[in-house]
Protein backbone atom coordinates (compact mmCIF):
# COMPACT_ATOMS: atom_id res chain seq x y z
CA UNK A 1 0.00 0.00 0.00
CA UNK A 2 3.16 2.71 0.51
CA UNK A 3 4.38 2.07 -2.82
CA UNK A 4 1.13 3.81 -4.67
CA UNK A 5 1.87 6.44 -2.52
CA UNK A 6 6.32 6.61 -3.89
CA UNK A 7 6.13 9.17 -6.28
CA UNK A 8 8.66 8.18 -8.31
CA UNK A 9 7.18 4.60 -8.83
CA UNK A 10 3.60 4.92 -8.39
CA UNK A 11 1.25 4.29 -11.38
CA UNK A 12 -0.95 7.10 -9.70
CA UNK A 13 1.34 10.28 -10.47
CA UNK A 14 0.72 9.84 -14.00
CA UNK A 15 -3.12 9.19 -14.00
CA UNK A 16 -3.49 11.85 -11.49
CA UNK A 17 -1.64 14.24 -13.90
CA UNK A 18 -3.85 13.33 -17.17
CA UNK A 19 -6.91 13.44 -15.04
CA UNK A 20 -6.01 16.96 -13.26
CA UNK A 21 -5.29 18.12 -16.91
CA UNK A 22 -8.75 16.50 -18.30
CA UNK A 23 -10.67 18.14 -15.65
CA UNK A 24 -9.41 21.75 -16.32
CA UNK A 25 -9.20 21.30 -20.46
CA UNK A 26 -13.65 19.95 -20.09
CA UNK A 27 -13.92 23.24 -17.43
CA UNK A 28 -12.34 25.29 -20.14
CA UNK A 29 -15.19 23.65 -22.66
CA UNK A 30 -17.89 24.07 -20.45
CA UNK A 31 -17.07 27.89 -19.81
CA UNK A 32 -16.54 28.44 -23.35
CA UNK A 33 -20.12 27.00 -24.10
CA UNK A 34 -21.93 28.95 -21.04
CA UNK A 35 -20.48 32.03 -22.49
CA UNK A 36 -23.11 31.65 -25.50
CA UNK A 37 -26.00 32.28 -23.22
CA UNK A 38 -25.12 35.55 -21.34
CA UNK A 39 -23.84 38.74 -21.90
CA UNK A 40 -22.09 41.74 -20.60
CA UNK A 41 -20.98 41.38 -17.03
CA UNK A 42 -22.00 37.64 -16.43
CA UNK A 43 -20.04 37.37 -20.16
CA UNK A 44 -16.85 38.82 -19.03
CA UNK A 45 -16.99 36.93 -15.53
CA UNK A 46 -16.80 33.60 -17.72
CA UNK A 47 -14.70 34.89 -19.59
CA UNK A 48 -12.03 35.16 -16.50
CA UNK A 49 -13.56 31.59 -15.01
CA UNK A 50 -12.36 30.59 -18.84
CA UNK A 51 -8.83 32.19 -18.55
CA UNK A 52 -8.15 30.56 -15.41
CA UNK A 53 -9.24 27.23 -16.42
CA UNK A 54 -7.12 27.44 -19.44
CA UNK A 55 -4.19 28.43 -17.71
CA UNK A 56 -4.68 25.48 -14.91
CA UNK A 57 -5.12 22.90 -18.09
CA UNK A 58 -2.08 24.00 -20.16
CA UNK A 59 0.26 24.23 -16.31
CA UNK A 60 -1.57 20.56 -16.01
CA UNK A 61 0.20 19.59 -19.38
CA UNK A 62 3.17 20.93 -18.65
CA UNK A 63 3.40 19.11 -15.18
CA UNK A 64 2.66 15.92 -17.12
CA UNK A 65 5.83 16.24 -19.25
CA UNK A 66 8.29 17.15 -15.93
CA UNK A 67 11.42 18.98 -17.31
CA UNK A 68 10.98 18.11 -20.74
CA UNK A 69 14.54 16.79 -21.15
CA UNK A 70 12.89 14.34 -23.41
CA UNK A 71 12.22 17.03 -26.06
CA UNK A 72 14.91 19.42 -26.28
CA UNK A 73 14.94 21.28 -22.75
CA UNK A 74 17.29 21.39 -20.33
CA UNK A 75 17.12 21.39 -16.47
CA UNK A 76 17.54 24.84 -16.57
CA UNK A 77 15.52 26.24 -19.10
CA UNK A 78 12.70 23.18 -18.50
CA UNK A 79 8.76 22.75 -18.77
CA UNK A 80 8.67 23.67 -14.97
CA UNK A 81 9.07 27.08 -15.87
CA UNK A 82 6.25 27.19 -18.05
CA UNK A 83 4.01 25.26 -15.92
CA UNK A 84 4.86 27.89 -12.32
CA UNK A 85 4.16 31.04 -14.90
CA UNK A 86 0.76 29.57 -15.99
CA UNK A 87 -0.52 28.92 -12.71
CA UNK A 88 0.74 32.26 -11.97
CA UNK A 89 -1.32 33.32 -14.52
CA UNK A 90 -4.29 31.09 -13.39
CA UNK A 91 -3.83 32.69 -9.81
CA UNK A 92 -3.88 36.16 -11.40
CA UNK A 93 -7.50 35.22 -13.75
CA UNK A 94 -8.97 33.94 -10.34
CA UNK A 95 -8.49 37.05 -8.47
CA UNK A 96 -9.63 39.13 -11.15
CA UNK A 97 -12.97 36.68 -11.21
CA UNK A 98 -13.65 37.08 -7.44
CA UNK A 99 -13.19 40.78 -7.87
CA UNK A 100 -15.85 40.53 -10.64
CA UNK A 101 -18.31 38.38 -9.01
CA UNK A 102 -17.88 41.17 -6.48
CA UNK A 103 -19.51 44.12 -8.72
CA UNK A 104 -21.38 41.58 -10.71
CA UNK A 105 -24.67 42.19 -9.06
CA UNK A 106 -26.00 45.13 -7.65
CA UNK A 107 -25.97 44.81 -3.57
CA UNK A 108 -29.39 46.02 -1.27
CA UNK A 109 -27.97 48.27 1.26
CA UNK A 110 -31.18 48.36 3.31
């Protein structure tokens, strides 16, 4: 049972990767179809849910394929660097969708 949990042996780190990046890429579709039904404000609030789960699929990829060594990168200029700036980026969309969400709807001060 501790050897599923090794991450340099288990079958899991893998799956887990694929199915982390398959999860974000169908979020990404989803978004992209919800943003047919609604407009202005609700539109660009998707629009930043979209962003973000763009950014979490493509750092999910890049995870997947580690350094990259297999393909032409090095350890120092590797796939790990790609991945950190796209969650970065993913960080930044979320933000900006909480501070949307924020002035989406118009509050009751009563």
């Amino acid at each position: 049972m501790i050897a599923i949990f090794d991450y340099s042996t288990s079958s899991l780190s893998p799956e887990l990767k694929i199915v982390t990046f398959i999860l974000f890429a169908a979020a990404f579709i989803l978004y992209l179809d919800t943003r047919r039904h609604f407009g202005g404000n609700v539109k660009s609030f998707i629009d930043l849910l979209s962003l973000f789960a763009l950014c979490m699929a493509m750092g999910a990829l890049f995870r997947y394929f580690g350094d990259g060594t297999d393909f032409g990168f090095t350890t120092d200029y590797s796939l790990k660097w790609f991945q950190s700036i796209c969650y970065l980026a993913a960080g930044v969309f979320y933000i900006l969708a909480a501070k949307k969400l924020l002035t989406l709807f118009a509050v009751n001060e009563s």
